[in-house]
N, C-alpha and C. Protein backbone atom coordinates (compact mmCIF):
# COMPACT_ATOMS: atom_id res chain seq x y z
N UNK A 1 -5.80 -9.54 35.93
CA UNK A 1 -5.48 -8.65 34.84
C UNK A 1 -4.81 -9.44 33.73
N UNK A 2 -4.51 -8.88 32.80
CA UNK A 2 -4.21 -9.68 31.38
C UNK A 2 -3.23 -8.88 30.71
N UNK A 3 -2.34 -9.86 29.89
CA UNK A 3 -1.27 -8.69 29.54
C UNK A 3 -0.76 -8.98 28.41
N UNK A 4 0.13 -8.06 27.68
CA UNK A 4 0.74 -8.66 26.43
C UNK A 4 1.86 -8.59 26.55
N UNK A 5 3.00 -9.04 25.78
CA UNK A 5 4.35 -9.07 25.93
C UNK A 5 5.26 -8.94 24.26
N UNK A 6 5.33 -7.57 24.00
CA UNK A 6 6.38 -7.20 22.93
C UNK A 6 7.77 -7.69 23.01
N UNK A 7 8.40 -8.49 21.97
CA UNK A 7 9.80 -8.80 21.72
C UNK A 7 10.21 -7.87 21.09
N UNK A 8 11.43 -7.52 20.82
CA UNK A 8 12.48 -6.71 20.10
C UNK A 8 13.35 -7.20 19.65
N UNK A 9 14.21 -8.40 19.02
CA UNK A 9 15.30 -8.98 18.51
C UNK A 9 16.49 -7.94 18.31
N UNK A 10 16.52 -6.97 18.21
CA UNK A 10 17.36 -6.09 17.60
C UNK A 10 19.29 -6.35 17.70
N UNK A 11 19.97 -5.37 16.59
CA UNK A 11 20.84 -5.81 16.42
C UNK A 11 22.42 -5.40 17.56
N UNK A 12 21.64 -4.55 18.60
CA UNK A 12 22.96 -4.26 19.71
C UNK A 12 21.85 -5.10 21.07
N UNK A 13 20.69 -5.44 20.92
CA UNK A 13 20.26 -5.76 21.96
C UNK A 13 18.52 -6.37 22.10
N UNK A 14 18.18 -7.05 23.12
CA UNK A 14 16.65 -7.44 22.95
C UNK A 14 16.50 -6.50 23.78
N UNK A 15 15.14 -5.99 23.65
CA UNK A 15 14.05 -5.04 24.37
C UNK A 15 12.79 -6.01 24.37
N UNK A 16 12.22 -6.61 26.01
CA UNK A 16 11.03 -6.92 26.11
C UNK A 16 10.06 -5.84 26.73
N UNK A 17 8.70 -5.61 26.45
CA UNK A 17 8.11 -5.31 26.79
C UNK A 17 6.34 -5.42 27.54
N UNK A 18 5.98 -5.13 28.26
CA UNK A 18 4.79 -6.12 29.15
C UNK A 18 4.04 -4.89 29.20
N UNK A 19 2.85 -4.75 28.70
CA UNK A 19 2.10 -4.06 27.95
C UNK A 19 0.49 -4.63 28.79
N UNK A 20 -0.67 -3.14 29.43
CA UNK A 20 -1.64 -4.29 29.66
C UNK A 20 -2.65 -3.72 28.21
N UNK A 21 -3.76 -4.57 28.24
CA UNK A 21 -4.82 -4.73 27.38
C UNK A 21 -5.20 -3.52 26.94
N UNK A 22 -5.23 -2.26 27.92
CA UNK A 22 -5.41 -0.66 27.02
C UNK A 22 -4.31 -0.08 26.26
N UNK A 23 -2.70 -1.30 26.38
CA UNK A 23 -1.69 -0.21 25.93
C UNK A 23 -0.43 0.16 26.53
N UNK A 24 -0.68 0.14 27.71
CA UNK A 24 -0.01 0.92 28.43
C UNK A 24 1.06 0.02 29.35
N UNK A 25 2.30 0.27 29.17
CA UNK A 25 3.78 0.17 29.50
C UNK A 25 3.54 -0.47 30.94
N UNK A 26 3.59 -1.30 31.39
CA UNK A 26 3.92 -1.93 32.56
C UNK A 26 5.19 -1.91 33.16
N UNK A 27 5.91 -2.69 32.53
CA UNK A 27 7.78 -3.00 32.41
C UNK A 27 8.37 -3.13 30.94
N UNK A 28 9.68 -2.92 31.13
CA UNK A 28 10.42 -3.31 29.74
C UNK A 28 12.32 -3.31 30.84
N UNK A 29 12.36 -4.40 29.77
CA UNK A 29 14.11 -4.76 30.15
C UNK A 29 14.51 -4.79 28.72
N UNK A 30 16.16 -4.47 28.92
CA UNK A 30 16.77 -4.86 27.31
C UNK A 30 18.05 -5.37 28.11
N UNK A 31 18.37 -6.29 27.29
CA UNK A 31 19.69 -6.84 27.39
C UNK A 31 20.46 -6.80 26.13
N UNK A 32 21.89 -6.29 25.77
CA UNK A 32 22.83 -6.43 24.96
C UNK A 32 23.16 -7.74 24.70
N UNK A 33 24.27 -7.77 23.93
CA UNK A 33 25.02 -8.74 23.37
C UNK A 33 25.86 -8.27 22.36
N UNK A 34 26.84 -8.68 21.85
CA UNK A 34 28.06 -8.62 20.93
C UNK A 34 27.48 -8.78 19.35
N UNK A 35 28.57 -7.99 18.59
CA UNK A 35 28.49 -7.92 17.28
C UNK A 35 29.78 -8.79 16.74
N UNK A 36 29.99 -9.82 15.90
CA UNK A 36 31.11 -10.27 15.71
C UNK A 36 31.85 -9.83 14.40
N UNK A 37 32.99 -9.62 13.93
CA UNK A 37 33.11 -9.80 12.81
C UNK A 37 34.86 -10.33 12.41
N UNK A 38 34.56 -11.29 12.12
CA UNK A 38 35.67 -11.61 11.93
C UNK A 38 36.73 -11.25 10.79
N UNK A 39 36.03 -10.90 9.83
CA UNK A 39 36.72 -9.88 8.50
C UNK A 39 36.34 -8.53 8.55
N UNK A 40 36.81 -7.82 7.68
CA UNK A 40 36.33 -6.01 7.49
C UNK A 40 34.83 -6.70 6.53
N UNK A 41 34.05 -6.14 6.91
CA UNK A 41 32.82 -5.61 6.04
C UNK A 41 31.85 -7.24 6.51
N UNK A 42 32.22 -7.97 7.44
CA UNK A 42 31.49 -9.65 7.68
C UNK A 42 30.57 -8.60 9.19
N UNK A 43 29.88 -9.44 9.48
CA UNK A 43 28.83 -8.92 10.84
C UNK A 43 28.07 -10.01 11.16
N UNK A 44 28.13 -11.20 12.26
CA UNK A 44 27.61 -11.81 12.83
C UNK A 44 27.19 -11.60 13.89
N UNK A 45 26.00 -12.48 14.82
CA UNK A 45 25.78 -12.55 15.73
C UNK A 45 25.97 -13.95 16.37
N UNK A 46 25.97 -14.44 17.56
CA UNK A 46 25.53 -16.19 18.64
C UNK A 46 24.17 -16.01 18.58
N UNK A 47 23.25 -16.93 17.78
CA UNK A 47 21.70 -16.77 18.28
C UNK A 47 21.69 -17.06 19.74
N UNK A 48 22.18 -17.92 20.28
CA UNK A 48 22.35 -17.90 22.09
C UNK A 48 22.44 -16.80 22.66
N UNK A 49 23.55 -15.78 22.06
CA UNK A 49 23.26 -14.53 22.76
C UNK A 49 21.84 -14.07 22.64
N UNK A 50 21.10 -14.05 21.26
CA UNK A 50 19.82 -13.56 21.70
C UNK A 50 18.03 -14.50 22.61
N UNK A 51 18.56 -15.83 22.04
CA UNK A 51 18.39 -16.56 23.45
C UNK A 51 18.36 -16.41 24.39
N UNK A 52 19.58 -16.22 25.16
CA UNK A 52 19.84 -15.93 26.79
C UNK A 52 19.05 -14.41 26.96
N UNK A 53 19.20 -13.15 25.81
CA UNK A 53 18.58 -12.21 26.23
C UNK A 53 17.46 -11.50 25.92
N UNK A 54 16.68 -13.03 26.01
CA UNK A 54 15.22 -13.09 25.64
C UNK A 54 14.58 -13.82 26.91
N UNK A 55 15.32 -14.45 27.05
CA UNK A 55 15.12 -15.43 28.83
C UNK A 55 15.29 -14.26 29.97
N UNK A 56 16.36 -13.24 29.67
CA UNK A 56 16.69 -12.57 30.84
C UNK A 56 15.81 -11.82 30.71
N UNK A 57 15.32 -10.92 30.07
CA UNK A 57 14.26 -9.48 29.51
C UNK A 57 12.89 -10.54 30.01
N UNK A 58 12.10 -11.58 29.63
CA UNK A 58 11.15 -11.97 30.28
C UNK A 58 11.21 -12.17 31.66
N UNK A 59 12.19 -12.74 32.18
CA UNK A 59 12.23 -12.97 33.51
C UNK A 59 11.93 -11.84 34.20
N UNK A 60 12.76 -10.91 33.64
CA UNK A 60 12.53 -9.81 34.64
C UNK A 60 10.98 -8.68 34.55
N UNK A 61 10.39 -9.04 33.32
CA UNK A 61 9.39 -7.89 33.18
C UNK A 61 7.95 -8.57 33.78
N UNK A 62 8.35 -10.51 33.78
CA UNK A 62 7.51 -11.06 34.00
C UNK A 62 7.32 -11.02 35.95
N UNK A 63 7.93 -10.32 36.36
CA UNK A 63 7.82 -9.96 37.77
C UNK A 63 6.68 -9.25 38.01
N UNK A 64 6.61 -8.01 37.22
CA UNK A 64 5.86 -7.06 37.33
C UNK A 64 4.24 -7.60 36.79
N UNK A 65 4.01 -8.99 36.07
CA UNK A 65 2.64 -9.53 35.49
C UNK A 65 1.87 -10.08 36.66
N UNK A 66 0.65 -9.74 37.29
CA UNK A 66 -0.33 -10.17 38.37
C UNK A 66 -1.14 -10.56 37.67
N UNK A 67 -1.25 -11.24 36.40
CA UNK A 67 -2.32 -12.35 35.95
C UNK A 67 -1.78 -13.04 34.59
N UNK A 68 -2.87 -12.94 33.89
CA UNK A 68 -2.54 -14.22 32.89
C UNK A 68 -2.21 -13.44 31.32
N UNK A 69 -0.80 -14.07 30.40
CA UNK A 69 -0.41 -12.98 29.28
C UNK A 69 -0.67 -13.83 28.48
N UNK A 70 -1.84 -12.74 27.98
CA UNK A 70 -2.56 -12.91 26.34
C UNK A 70 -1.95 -13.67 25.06
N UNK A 71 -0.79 -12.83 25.17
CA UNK A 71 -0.34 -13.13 23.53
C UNK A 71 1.07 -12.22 23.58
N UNK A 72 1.96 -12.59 22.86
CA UNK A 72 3.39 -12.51 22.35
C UNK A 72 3.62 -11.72 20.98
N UNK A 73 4.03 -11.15 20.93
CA UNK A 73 4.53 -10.64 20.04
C UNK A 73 6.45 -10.33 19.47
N UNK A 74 6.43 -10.52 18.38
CA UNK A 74 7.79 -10.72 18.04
C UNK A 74 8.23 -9.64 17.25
N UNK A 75 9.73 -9.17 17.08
CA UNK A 75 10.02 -8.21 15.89
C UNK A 75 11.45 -8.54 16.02
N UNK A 76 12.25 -8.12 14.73
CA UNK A 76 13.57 -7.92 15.04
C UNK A 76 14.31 -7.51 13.67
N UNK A 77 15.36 -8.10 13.67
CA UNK A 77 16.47 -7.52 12.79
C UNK A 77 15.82 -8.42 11.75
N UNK A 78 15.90 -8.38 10.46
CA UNK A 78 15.58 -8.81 9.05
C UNK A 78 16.57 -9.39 8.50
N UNK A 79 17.07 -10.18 7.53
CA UNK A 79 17.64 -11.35 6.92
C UNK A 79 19.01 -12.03 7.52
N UNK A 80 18.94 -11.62 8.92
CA UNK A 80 19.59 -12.98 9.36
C UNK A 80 19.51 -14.15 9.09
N UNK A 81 20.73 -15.10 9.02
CA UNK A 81 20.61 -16.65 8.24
C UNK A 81 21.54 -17.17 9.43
N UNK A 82 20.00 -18.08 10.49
CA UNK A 82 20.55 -19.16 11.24
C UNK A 82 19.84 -20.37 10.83
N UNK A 83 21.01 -21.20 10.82
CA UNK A 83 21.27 -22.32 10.44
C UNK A 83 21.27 -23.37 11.27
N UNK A 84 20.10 -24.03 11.43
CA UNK A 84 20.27 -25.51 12.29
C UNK A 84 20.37 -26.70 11.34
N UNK A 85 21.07 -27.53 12.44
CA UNK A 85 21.11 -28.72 12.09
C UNK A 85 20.44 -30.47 12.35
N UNK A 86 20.34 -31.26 11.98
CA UNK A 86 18.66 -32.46 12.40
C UNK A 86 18.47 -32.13 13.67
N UNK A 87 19.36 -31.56 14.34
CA UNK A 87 19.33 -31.69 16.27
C UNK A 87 18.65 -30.13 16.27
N UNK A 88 18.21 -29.46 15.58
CA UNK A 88 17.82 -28.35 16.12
C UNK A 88 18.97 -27.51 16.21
N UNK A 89 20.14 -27.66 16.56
CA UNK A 89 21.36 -27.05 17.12
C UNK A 89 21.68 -26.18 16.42
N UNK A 90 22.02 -24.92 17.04
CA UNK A 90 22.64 -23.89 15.69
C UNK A 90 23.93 -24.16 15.07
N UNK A 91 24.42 -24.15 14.25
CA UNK A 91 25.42 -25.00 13.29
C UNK A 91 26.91 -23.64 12.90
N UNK A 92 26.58 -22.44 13.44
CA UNK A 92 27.53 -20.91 13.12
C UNK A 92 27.02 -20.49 13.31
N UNK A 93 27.48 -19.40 13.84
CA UNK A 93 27.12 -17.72 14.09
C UNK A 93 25.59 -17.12 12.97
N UNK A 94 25.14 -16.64 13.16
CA UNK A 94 24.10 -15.88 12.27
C UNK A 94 24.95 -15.06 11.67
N UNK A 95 25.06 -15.03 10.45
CA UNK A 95 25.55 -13.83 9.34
C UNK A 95 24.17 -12.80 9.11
N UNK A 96 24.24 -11.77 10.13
CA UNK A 96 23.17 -11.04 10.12
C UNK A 96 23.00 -9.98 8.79
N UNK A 97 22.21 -9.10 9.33
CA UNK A 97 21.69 -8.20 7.71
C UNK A 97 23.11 -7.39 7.75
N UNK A 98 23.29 -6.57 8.38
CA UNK A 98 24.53 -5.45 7.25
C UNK A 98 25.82 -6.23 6.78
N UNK A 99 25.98 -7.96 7.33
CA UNK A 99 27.27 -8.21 6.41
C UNK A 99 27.45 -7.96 5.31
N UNK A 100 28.22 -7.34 4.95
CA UNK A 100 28.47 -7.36 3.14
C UNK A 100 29.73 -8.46 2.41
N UNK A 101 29.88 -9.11 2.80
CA UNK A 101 30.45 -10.44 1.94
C UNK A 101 29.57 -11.35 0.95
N UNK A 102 28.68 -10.88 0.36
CA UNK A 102 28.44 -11.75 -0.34
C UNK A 102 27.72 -10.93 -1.41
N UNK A 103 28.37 -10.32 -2.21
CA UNK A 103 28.25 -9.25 -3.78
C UNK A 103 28.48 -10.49 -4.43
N UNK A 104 29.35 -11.04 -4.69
CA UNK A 104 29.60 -11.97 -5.96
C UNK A 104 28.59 -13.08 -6.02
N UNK A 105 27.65 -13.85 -4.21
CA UNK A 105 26.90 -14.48 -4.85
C UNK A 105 25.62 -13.66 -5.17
N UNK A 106 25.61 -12.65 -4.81
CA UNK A 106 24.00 -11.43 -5.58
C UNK A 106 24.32 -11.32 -6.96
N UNK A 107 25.47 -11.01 -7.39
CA UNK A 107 25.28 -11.37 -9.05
C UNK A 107 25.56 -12.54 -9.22
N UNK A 108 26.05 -13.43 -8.65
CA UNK A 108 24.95 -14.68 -9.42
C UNK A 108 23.86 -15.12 -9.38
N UNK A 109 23.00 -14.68 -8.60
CA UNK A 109 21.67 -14.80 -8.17
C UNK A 109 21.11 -13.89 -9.47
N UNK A 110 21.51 -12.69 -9.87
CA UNK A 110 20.60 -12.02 -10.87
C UNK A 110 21.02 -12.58 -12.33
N UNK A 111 22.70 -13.09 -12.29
CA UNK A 111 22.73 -14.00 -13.96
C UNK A 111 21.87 -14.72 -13.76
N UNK A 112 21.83 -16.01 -12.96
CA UNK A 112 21.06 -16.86 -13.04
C UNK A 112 19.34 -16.73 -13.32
N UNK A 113 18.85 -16.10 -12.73
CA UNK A 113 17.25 -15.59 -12.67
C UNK A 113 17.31 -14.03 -13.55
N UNK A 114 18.08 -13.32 -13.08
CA UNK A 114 17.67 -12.29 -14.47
C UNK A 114 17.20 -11.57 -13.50
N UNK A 115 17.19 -10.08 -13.68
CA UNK A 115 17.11 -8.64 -12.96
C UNK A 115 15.93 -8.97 -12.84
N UNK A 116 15.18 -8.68 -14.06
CA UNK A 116 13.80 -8.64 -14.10
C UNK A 116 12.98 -9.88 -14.00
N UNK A 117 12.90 -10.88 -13.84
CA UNK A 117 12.22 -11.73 -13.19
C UNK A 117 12.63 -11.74 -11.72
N UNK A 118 13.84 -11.86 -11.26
CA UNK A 118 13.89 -11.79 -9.79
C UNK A 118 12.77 -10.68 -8.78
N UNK A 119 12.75 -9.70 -9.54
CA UNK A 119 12.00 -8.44 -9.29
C UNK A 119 10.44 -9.24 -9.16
N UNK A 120 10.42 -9.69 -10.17
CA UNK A 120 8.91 -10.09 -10.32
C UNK A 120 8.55 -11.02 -9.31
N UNK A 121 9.31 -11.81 -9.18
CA UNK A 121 9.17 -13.14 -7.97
C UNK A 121 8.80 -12.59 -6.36
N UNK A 122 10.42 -11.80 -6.23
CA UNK A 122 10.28 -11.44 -4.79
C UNK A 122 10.25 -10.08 -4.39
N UNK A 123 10.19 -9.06 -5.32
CA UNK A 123 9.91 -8.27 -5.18
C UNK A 123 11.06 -7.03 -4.85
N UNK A 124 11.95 -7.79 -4.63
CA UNK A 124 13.89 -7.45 -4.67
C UNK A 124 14.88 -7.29 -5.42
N UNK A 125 15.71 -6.44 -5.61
CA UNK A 125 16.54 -7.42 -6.32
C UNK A 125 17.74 -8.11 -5.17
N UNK A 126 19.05 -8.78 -5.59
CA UNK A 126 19.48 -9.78 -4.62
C UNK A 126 20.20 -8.66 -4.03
N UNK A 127 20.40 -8.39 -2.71
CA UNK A 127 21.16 -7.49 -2.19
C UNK A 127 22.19 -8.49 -1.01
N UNK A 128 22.99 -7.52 -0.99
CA UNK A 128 24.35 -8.28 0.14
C UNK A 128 23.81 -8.24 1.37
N UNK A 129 22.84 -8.13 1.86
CA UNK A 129 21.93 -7.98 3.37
C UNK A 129 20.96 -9.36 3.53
N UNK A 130 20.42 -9.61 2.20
CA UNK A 130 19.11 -10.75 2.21
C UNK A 130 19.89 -11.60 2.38
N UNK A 131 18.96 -12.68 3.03
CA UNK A 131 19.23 -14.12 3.72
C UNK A 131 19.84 -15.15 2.23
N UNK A 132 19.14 -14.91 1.07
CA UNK A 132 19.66 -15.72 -0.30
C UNK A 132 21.10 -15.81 -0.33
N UNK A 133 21.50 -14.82 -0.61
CA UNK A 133 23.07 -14.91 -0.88
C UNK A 133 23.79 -15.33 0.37
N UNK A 134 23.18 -15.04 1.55
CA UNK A 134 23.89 -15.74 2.64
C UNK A 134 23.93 -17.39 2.55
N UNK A 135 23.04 -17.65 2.21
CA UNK A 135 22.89 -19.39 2.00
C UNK A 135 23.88 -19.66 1.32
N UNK A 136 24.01 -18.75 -0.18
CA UNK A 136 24.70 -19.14 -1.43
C UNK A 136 26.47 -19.22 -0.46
N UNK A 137 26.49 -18.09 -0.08
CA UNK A 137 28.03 -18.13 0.28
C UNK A 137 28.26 -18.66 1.37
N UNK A 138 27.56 -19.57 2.11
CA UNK A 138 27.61 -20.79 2.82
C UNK A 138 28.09 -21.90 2.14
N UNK A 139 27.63 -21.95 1.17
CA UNK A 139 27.34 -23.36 0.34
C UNK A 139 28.59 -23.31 -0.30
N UNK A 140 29.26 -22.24 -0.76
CA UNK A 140 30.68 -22.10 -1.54
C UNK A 140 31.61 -22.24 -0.54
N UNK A 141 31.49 -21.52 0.61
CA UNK A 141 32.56 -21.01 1.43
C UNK A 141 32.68 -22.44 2.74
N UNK A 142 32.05 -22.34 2.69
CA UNK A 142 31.43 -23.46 4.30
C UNK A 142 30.70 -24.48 3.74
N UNK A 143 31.24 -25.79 2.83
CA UNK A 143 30.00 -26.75 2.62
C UNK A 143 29.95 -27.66 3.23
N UNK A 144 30.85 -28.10 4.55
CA UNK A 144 30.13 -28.44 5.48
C UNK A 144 29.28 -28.06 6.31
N UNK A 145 29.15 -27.25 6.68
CA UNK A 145 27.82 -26.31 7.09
C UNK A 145 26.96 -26.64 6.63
N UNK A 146 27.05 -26.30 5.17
CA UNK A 146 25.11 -26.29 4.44
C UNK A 146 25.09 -27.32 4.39
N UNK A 147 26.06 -28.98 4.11
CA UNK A 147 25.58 -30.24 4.05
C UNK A 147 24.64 -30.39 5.28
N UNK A 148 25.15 -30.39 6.76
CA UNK A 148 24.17 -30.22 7.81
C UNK A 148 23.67 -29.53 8.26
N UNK A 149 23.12 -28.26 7.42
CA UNK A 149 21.62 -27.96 7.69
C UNK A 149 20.53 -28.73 7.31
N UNK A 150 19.33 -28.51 8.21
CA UNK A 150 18.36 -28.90 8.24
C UNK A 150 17.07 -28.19 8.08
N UNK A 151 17.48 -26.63 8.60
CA UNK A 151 16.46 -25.44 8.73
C UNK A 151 17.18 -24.51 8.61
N UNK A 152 16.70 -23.77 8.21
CA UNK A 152 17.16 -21.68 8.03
C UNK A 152 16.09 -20.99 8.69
N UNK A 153 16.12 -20.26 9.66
CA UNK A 153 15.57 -19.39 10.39
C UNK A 153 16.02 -17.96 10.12
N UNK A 154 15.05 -16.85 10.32
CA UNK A 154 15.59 -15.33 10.49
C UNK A 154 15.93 -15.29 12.03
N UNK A 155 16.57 -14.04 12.02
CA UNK A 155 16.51 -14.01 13.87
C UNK A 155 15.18 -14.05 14.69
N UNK A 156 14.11 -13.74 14.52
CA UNK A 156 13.10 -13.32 15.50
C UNK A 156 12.46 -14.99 15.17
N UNK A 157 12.42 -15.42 14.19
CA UNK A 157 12.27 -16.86 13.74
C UNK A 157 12.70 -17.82 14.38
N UNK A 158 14.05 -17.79 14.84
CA UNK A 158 14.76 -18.65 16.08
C UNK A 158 14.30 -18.34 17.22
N UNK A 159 14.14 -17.13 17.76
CA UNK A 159 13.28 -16.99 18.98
C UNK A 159 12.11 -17.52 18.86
N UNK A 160 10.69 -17.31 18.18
CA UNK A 160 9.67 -18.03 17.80
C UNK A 160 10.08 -19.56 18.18
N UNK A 161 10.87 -20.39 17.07
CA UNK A 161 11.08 -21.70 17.49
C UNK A 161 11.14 -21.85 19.07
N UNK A 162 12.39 -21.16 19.41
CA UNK A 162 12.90 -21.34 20.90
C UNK A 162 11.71 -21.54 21.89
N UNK A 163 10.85 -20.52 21.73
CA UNK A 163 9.53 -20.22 22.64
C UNK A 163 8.60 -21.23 21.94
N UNK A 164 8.23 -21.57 20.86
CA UNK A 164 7.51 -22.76 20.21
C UNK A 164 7.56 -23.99 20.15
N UNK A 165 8.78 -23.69 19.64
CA UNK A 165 8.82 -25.21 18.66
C UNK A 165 8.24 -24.95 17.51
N UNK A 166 8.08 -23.99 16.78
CA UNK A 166 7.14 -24.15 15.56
C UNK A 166 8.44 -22.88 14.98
N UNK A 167 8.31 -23.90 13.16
CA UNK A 167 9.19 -23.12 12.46
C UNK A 167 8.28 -22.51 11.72
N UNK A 168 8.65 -21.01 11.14
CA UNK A 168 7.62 -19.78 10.78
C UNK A 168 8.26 -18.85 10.01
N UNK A 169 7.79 -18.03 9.42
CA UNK A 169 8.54 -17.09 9.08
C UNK A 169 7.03 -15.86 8.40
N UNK A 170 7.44 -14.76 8.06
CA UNK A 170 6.40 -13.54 8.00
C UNK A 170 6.84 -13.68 6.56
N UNK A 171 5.84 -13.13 5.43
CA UNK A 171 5.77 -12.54 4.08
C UNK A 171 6.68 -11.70 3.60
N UNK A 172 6.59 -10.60 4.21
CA UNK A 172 8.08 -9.43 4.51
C UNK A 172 9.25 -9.94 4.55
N UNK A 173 9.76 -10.68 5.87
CA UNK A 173 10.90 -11.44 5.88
C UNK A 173 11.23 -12.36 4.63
N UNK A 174 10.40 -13.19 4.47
CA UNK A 174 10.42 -14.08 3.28
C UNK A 174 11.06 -13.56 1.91
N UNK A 175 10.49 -12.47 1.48
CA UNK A 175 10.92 -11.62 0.50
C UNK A 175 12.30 -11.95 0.17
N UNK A 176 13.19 -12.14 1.18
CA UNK A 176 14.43 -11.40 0.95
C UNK A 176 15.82 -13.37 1.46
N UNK A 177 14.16 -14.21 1.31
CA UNK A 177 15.02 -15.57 1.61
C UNK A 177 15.14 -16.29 0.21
């Protein structure tokens, strides 16, 4: 038999799912993990936490697979900004989508480029959620950090790598890097 396998990245927890070829629900595990925040209105995640509970959710759904799985599929939370460094290594916490610390670099993102061309480019304007301004207030706040980055990943993007090796990212997601 043949099977597929849905990811879930999500932001209280991964949900895998093992799916056969008509559709239909085989197994699914979810594993939690922590929300961090170290200020009022900041919201991180450990990409390790969603690591480890992407390892644990396969392990276990992959019990229930009696042949060979097709193809993978990925989804998750949207403008997370993880940050590796030449080693691959994650370098801080993911400053995931609802942090709101970073208003002051979204208007500088729209002085600089302008309401209306930003619009035109990406289809956005800069909001305190997208991965952009997370970079920006890396680079002010933390510049040792951004000196050793090497890569920016979304969350479901770091999983991809993890399971790959191949760095990627979707059109949608992109939008908002």
């Amino acid at each position: 038999m043949k099977y597929l396998i849905g990811i879930d990245i999500g932001t209280s927890g991964t949900k895998s799912v093992l799916f056969d070829t008509e559709g239909n629900t085989v197994a699914s595990a979810t594993a939690d993990y922590p929300l961090y925040q170290p200020e009022n209105g900041w919201a991180e995640q450990n990409p390790q936490d969603w690591w480890k509970a992407v390892c644990s959710t396969l392990s276990e759904i992959s019990k229930k697979a009696c042949g060979e799985i097709c193809g993978i599929g990925l989804s998750g939370q949207m403008h997370g900004l993880v940050m590796l460094d030449e080693n691959n290594e994650v370098i801080r916490d993911a400053i995931i989508w609802c942090d709101g610390r970073t208003t002051e670099e979204c208007n500088e993102i729209e002085s600089i480029i302008g309401h209306d061309r930003l619009l035109e480019i990406t289809g956005n304007p800069a909001l305190e959620g997208f991965t952009a301004s997370k970079i920006m207030w890396v680079k002010k706040h933390e510049p040792e950090n951004f000196r050793r980055c090497r890569h920016i990943l979304l969350p479901k993007d770091y999983i991809r790598y993890m399971l790959t090796g191949v760095y990627a990212t979707d059109v949608s997601d992109a939008s908002g890097m």
